[in-house]
C-alpha atoms as a PDB file:
ATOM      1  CA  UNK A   1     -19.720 -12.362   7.428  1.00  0.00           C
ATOM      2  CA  UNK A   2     -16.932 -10.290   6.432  1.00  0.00           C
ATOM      3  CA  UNK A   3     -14.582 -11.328   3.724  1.00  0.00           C
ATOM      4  CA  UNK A   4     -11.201 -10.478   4.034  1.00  0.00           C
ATOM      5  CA  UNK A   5      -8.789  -9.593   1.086  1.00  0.00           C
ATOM      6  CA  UNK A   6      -5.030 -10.361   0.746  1.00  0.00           C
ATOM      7  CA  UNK A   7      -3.097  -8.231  -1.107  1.00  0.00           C
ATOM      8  CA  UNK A   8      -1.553  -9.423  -4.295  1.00  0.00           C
ATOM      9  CA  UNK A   9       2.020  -7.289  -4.330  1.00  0.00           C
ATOM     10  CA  UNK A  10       4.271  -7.262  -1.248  1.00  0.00           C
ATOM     11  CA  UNK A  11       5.973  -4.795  -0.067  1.00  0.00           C
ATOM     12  CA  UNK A  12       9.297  -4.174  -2.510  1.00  0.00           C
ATOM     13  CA  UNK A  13       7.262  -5.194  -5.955  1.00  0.00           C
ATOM     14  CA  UNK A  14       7.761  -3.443  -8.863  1.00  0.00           C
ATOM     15  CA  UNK A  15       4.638  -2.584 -10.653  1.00  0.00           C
ATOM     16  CA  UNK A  16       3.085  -0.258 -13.602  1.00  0.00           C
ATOM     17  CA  UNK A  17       0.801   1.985 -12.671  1.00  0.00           C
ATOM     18  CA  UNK A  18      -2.684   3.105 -14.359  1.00  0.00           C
ATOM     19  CA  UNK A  19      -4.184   6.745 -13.119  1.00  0.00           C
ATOM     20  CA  UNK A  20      -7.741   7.001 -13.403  1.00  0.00           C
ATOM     21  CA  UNK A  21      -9.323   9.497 -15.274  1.00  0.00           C
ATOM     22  CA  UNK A  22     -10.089  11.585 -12.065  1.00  0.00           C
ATOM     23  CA  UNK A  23      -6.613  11.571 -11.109  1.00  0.00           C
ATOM     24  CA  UNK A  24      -3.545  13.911 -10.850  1.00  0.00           C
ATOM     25  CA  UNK A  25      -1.920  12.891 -14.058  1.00  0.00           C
ATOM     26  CA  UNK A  26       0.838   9.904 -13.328  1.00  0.00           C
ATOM     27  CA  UNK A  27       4.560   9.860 -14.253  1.00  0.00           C
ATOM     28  CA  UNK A  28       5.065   6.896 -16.406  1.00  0.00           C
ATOM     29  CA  UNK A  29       7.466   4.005 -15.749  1.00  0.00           C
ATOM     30  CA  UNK A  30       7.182   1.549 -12.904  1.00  0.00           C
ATOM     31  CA  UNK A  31       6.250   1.918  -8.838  1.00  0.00           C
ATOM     32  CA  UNK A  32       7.448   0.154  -6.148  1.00  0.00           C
ATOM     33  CA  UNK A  33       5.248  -0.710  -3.160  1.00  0.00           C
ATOM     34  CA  UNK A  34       6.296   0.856  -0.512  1.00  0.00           C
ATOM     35  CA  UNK A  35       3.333   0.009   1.749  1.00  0.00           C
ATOM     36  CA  UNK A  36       0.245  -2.260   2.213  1.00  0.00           C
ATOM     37  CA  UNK A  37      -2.814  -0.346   2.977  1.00  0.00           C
ATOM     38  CA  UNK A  38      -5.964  -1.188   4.321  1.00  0.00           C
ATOM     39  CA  UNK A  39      -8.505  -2.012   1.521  1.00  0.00           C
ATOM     40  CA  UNK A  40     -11.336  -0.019   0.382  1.00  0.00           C
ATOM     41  CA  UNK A  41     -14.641  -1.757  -0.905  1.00  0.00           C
ATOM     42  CA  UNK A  42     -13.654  -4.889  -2.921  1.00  0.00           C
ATOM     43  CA  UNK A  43     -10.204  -3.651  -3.733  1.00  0.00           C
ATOM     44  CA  UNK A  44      -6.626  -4.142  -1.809  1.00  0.00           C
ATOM     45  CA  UNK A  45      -4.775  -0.121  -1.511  1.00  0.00           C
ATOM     46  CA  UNK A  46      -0.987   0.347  -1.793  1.00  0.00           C
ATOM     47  CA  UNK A  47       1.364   3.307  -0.909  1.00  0.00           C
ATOM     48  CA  UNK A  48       3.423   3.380  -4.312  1.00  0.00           C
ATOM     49  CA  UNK A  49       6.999   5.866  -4.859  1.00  0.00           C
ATOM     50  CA  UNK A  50       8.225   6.335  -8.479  1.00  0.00           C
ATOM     51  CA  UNK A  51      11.859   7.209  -8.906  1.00  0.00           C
ATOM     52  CA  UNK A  52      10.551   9.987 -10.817  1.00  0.00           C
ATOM     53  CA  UNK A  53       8.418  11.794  -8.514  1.00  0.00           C
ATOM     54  CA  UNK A  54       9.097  13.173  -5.090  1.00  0.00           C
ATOM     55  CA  UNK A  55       6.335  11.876  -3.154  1.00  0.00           C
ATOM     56  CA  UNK A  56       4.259   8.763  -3.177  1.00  0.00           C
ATOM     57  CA  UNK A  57       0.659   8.218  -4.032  1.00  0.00           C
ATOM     58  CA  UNK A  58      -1.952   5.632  -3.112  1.00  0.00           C
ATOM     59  CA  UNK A  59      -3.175   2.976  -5.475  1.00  0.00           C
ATOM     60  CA  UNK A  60      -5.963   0.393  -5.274  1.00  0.00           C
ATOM     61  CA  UNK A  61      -5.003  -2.980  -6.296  1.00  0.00           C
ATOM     62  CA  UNK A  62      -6.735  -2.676  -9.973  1.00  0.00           C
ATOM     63  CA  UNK A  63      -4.858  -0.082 -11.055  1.00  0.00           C
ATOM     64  CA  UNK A  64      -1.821  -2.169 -10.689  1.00  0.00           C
ATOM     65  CA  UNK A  65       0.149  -5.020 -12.454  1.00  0.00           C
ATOM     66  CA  UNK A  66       3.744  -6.628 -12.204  1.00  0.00           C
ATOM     67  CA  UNK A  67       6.091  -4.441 -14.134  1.00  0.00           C
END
């Protein structure tokens, strides 16, 4: 049987973002979730926008917390 995650930030949440090491280096400050992605593996994926950058990146759910 499948399990199904629920994302933890809705749409409009402000949150702080943590790049991975394999990343494209991250502008600092907080995100807001712009979209709710499907998930991948065991971990919810959001379409972030900083107010710093120009476009908007894709997060999983553990790279995230409430800003």
């Amino acid at each position: 049987m499948e399990r199904v995650l629920k994302h933890k930030f809705p749409v409009g949440a402000r949150v702080l973002f943590t790049a991975s090491n394999i990343a494209r280096p991250a502008a600092s400050g907080s995100y807001e979730v712009i979209r709710l992605l499907p998930t991948e593996g065991d971990d919810c994926q959001y379409r972030i926008k900083s107010s710093t950058e120009a476009f908007e990146r894709v997060a999983k759910e553990s790279q995230l917390a409430l800003s």
